[in-house]
PDB file of N, CA and C in Angstrom:
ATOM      1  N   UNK A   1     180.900 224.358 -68.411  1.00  0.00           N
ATOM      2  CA  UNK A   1     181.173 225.394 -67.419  1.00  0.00           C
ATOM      3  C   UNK A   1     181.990 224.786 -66.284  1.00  0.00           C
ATOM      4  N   UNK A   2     182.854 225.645 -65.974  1.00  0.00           N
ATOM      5  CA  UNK A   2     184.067 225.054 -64.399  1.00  0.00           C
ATOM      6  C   UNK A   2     183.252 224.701 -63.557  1.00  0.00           C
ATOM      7  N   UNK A   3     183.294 224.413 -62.335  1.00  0.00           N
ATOM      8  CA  UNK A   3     182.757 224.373 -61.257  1.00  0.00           C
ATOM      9  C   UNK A   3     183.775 225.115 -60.200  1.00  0.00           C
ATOM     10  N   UNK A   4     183.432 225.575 -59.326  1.00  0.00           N
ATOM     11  CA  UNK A   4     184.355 226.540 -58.560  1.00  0.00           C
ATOM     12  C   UNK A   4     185.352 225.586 -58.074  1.00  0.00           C
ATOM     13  N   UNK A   5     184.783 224.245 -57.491  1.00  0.00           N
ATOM     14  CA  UNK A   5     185.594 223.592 -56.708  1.00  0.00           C
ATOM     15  C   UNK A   5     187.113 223.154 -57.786  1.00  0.00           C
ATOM     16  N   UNK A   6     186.879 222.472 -59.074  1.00  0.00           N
ATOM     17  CA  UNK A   6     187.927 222.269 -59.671  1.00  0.00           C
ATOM     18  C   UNK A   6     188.911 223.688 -60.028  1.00  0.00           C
ATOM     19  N   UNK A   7     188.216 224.876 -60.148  1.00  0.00           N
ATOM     20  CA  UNK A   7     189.104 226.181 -60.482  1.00  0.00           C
ATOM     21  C   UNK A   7     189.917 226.333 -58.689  1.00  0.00           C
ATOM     22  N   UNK A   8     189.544 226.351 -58.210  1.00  0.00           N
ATOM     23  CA  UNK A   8     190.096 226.240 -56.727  1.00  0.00           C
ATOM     24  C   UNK A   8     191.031 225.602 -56.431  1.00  0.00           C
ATOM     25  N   UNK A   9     190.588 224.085 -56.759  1.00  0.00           N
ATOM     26  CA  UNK A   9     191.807 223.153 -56.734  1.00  0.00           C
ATOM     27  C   UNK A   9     193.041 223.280 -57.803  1.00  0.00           C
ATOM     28  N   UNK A  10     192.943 223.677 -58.801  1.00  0.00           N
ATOM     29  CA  UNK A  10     193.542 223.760 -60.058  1.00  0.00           C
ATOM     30  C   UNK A  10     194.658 224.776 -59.210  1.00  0.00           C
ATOM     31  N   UNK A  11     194.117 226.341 -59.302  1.00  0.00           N
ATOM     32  CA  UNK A  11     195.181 227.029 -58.304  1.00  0.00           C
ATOM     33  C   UNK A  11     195.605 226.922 -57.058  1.00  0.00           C
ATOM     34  N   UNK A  12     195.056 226.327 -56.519  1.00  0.00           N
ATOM     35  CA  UNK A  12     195.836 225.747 -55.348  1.00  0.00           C
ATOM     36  C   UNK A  12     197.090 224.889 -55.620  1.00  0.00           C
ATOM     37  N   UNK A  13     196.950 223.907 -56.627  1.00  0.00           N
ATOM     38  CA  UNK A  13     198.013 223.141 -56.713  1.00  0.00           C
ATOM     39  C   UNK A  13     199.272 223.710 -57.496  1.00  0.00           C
ATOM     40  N   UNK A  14     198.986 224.964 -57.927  1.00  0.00           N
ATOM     41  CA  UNK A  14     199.627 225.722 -58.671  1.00  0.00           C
ATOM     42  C   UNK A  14     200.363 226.703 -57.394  1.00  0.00           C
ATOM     43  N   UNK A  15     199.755 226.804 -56.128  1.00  0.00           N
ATOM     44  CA  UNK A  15     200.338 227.486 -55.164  1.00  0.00           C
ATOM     45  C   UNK A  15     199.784 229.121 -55.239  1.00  0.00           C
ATOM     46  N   UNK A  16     198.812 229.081 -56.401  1.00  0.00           N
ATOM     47  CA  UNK A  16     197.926 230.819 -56.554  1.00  0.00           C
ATOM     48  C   UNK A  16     196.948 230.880 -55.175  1.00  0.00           C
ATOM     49  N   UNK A  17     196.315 231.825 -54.112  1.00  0.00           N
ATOM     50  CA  UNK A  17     195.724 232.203 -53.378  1.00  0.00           C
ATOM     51  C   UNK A  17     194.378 232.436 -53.934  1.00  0.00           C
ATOM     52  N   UNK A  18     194.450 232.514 -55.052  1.00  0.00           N
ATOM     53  CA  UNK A  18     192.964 233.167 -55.895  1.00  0.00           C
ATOM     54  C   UNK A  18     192.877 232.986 -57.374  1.00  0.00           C
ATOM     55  N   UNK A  19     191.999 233.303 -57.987  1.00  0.00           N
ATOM     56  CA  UNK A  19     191.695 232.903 -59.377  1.00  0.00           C
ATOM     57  C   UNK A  19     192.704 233.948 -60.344  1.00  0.00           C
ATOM     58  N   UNK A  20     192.869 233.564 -61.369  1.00  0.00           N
ATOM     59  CA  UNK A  20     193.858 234.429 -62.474  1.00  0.00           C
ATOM     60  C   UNK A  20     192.725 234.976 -62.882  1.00  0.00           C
ATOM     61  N   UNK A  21     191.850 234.510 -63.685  1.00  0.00           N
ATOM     62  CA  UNK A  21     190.997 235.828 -64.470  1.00  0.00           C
ATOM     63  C   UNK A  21     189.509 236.448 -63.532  1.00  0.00           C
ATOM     64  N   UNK A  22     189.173 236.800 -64.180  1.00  0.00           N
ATOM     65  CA  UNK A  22     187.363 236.979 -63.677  1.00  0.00           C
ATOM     66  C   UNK A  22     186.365 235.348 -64.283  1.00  0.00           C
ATOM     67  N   UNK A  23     185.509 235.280 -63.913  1.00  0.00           N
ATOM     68  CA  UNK A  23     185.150 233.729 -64.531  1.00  0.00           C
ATOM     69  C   UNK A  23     183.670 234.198 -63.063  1.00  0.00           C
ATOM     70  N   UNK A  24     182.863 233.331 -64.018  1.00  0.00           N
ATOM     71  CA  UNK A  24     181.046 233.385 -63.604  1.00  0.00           C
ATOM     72  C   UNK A  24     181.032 231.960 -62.931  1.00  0.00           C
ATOM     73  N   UNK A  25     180.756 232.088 -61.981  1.00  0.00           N
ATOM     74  CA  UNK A  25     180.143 230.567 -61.560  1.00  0.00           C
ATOM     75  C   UNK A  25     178.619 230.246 -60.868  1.00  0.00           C
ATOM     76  N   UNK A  26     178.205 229.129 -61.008  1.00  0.00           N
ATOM     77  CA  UNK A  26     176.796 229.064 -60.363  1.00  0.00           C
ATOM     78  C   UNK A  26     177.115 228.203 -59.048  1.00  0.00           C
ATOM     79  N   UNK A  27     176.474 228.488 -58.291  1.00  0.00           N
ATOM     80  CA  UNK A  27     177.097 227.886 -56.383  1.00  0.00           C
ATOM     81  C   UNK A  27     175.538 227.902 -55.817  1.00  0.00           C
ATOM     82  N   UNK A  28     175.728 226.458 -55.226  1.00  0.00           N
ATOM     83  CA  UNK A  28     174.694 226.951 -54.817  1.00  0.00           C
ATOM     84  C   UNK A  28     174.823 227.156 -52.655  1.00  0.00           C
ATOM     85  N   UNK A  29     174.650 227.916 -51.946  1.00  0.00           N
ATOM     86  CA  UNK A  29     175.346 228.697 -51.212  1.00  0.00           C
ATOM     87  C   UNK A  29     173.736 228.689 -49.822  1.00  0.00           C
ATOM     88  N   UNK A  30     174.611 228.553 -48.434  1.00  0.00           N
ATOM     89  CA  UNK A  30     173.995 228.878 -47.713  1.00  0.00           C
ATOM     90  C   UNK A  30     174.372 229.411 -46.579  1.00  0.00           C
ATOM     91  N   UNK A  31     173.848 230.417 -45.541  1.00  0.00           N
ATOM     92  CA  UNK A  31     174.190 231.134 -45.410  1.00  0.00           C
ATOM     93  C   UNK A  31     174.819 230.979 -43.500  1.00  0.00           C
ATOM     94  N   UNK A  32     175.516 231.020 -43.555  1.00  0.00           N
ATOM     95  CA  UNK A  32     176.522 230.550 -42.380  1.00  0.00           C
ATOM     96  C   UNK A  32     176.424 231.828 -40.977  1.00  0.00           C
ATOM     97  N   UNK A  33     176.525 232.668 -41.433  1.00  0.00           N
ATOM     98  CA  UNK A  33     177.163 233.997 -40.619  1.00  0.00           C
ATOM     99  C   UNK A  33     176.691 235.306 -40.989  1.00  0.00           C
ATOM    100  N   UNK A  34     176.886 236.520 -40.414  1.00  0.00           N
ATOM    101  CA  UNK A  34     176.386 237.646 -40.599  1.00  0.00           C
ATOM    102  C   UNK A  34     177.590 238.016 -41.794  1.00  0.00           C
ATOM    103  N   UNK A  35     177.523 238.112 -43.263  1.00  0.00           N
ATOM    104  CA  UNK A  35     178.464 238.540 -44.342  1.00  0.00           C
ATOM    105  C   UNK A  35     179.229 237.037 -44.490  1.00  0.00           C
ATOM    106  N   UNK A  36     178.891 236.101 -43.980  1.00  0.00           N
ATOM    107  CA  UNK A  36     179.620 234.635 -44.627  1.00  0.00           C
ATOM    108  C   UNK A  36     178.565 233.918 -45.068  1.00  0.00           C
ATOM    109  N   UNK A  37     178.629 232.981 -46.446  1.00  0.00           N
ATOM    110  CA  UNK A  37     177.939 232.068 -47.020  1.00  0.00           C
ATOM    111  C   UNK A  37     178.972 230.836 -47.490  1.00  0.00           C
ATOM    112  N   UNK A  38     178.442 229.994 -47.507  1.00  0.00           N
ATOM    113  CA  UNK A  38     178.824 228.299 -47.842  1.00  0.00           C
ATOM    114  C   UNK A  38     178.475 227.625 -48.977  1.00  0.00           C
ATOM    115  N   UNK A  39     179.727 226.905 -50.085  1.00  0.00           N
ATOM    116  CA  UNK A  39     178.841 226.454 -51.019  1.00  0.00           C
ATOM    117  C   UNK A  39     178.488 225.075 -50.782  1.00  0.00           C
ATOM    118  N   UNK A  40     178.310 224.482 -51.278  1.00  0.00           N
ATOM    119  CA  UNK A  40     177.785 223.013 -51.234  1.00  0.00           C
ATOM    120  C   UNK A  40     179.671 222.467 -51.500  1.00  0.00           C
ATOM    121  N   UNK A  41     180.291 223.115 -52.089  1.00  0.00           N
ATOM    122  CA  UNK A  41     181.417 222.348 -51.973  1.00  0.00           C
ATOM    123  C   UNK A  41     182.575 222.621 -51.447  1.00  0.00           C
ATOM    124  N   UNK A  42     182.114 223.404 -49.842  1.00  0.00           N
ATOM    125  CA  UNK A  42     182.894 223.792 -49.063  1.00  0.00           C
ATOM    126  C   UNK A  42     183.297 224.877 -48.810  1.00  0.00           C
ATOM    127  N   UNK A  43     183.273 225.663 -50.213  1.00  0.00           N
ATOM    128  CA  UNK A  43     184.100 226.991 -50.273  1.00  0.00           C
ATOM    129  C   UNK A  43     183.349 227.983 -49.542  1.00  0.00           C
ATOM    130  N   UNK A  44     184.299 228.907 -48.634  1.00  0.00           N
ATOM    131  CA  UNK A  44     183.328 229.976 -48.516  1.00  0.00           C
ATOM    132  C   UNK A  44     183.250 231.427 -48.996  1.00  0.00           C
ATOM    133  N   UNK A  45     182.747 232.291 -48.889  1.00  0.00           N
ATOM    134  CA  UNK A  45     182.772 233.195 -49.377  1.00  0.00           C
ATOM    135  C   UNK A  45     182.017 234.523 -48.540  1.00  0.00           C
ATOM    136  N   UNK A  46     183.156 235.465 -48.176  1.00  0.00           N
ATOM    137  CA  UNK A  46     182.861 236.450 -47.533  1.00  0.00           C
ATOM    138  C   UNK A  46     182.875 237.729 -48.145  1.00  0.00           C
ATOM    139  N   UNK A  47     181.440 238.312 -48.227  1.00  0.00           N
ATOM    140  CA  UNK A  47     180.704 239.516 -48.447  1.00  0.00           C
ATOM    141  C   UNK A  47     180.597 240.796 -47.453  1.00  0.00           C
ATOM    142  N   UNK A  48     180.459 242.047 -48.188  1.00  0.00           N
ATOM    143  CA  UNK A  48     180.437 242.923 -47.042  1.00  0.00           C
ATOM    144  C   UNK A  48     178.912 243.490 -47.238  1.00  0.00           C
ATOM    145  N   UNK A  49     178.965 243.701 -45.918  1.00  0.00           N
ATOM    146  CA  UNK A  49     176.700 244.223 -45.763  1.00  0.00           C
ATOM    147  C   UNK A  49     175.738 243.573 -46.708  1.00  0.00           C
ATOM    148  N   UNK A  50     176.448 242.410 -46.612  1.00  0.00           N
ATOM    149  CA  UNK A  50     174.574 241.768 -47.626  1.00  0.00           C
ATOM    150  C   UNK A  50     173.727 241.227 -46.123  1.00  0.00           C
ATOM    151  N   UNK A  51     172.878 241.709 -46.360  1.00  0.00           N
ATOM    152  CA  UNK A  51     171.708 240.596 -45.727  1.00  0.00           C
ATOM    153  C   UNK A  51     170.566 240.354 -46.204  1.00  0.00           C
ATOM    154  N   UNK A  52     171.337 239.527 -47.143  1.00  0.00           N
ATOM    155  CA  UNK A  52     170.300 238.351 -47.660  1.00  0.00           C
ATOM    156  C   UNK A  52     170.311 236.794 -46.732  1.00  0.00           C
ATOM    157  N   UNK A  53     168.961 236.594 -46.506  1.00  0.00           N
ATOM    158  CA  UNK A  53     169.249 235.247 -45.451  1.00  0.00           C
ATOM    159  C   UNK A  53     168.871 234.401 -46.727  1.00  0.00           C
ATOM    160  N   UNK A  54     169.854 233.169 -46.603  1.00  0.00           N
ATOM    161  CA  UNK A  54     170.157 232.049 -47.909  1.00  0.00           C
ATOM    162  C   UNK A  54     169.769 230.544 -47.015  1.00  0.00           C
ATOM    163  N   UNK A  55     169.023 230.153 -46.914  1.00  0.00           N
ATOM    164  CA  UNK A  55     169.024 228.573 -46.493  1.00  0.00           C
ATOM    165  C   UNK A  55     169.062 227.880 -47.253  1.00  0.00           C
ATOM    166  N   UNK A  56     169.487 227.779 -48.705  1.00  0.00           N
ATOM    167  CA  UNK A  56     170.206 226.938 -49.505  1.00  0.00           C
ATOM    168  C   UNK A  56     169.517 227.368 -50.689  1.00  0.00           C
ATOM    169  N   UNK A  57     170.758 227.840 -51.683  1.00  0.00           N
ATOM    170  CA  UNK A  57     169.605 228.178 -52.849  1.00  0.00           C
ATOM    171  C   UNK A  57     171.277 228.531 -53.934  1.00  0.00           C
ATOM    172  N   UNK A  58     170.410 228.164 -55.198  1.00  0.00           N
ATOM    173  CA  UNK A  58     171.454 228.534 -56.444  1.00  0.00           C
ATOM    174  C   UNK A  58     171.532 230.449 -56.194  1.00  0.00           C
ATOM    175  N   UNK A  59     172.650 230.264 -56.710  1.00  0.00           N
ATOM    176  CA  UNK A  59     173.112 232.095 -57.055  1.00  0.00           C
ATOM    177  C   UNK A  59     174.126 231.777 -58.082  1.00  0.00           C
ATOM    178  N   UNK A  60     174.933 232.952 -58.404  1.00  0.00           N
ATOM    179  CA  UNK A  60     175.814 233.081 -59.395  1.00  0.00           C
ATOM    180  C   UNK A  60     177.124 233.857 -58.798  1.00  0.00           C
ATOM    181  N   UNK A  61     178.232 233.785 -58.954  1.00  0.00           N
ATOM    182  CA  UNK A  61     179.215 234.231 -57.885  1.00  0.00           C
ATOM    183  C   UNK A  61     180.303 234.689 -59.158  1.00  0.00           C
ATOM    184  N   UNK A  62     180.550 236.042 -58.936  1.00  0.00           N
ATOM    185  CA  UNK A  62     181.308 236.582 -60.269  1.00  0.00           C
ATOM    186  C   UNK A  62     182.570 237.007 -59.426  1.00  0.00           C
ATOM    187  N   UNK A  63     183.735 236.631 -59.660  1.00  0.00           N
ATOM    188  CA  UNK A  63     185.431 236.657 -59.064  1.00  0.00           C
ATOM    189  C   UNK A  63     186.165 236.935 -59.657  1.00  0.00           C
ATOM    190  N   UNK A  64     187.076 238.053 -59.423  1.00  0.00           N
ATOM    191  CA  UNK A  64     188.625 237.864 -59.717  1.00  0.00           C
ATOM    192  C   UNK A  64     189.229 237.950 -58.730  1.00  0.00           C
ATOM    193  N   UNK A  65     190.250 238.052 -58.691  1.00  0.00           N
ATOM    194  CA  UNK A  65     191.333 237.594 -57.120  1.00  0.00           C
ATOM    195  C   UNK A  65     191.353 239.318 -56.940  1.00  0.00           C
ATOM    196  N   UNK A  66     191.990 240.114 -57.571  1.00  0.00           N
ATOM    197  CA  UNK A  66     192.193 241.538 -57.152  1.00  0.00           C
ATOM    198  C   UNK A  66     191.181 242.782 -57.816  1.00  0.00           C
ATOM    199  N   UNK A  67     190.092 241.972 -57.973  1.00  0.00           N
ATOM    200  CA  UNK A  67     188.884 243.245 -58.136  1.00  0.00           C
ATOM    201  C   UNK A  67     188.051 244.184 -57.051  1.00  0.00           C
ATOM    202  N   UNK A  68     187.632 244.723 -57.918  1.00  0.00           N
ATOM    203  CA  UNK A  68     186.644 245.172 -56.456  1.00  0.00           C
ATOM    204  C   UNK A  68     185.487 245.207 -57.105  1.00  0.00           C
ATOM    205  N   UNK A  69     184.874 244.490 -57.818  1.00  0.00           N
ATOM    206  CA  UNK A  69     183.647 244.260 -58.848  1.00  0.00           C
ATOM    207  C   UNK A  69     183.421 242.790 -58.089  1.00  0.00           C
ATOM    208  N   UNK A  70     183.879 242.527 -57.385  1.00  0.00           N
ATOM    209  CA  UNK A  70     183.563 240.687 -57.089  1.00  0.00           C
ATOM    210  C   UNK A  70     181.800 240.741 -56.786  1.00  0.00           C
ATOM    211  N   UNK A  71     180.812 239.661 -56.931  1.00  0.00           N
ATOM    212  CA  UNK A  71     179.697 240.137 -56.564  1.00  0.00           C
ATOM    213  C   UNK A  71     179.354 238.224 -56.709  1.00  0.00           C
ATOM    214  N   UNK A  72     178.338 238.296 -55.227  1.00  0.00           N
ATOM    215  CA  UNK A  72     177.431 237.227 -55.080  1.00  0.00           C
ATOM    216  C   UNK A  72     175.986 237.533 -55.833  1.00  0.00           C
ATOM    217  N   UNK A  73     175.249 236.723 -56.502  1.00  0.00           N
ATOM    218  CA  UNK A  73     173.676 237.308 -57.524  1.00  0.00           C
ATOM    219  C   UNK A  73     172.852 236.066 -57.054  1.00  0.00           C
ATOM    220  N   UNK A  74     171.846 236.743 -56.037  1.00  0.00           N
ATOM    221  CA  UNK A  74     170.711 235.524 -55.988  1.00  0.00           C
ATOM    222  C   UNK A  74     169.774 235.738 -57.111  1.00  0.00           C
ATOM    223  N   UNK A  75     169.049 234.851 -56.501  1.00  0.00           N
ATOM    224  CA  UNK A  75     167.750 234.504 -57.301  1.00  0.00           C
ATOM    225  C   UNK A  75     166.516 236.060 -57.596  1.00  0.00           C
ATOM    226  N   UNK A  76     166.468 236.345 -56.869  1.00  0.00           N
ATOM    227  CA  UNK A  76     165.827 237.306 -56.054  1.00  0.00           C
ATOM    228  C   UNK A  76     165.987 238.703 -57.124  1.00  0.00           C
ATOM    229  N   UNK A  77     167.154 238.211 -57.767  1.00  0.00           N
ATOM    230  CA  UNK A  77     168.114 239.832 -58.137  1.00  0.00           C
ATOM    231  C   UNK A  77     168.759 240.829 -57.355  1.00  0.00           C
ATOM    232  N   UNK A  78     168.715 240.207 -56.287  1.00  0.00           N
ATOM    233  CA  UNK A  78     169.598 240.382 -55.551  1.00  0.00           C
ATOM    234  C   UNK A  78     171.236 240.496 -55.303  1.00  0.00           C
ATOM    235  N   UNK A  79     171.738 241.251 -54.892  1.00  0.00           N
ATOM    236  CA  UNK A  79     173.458 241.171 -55.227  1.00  0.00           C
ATOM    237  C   UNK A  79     173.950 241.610 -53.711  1.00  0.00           C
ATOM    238  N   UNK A  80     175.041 241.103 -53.508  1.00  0.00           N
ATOM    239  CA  UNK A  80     175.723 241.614 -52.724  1.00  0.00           C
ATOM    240  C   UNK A  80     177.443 241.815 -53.097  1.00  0.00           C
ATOM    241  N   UNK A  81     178.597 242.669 -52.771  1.00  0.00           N
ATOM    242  CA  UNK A  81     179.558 242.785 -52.548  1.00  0.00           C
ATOM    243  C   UNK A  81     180.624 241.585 -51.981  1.00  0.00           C
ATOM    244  N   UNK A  82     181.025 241.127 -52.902  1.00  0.00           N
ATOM    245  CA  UNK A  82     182.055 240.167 -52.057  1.00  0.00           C
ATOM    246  C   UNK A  82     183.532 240.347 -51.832  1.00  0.00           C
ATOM    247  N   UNK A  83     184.242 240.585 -50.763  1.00  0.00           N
ATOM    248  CA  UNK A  83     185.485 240.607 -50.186  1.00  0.00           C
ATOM    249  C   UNK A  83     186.462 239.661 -50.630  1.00  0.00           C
ATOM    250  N   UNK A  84     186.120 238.252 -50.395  1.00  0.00           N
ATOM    251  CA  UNK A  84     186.689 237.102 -50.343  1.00  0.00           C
ATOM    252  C   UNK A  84     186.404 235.831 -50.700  1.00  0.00           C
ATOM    253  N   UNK A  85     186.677 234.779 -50.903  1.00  0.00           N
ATOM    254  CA  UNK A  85     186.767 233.641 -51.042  1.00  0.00           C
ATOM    255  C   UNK A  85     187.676 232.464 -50.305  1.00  0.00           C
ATOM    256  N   UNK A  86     187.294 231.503 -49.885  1.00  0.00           N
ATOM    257  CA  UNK A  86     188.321 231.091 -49.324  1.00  0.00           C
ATOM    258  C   UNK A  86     187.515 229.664 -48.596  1.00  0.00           C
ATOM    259  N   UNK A  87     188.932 228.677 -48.288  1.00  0.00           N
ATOM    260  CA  UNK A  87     188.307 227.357 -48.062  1.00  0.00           C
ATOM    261  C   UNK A  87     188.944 226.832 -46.715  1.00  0.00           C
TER     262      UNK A  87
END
């Protein structure tokens, strides 16, 4: 399985803003801001109206660059809406 950080870097060096396909990742993410969370490898990732409070915990983070299906999945079964990505 990728890890977000190498799919990140991969398009970055390619000069892409965001991922080409949809792709599942596991992150494990804590929670920074009211709709911002942090992974362990920097990246962040901005959600709209979750409040889930995260003080460090695995989730699953499902992306494509121009969806509107993007979604953060805790533990919990929990989901929230995600906007963005970004480092």
């Amino acid at each position: 399985m990728k890890t977000l950080v190498k799919v990140v870097i991969a398009f970055s060096a390619l000069g892409f803003a965001g991922f080409a396909a949809a792709d599942v990742y596991k992150v494990y993410v804590k929670r920074i801001d009211k709709d911002l969370y942090k992974t362990s490898e920097g990246i962040y990732i901005e959600t709209q109206y979750c409040y889930h409070y995260s003080y460090g915990e695995d989730a699953i983070l499902k992306y494509e660059q121009y969806s509107y299906d993007n979604k953060i999945i805790f533990d919990e079964d929990e989901s929230c809406d995600v906007k963005r990505i970004f480092k």
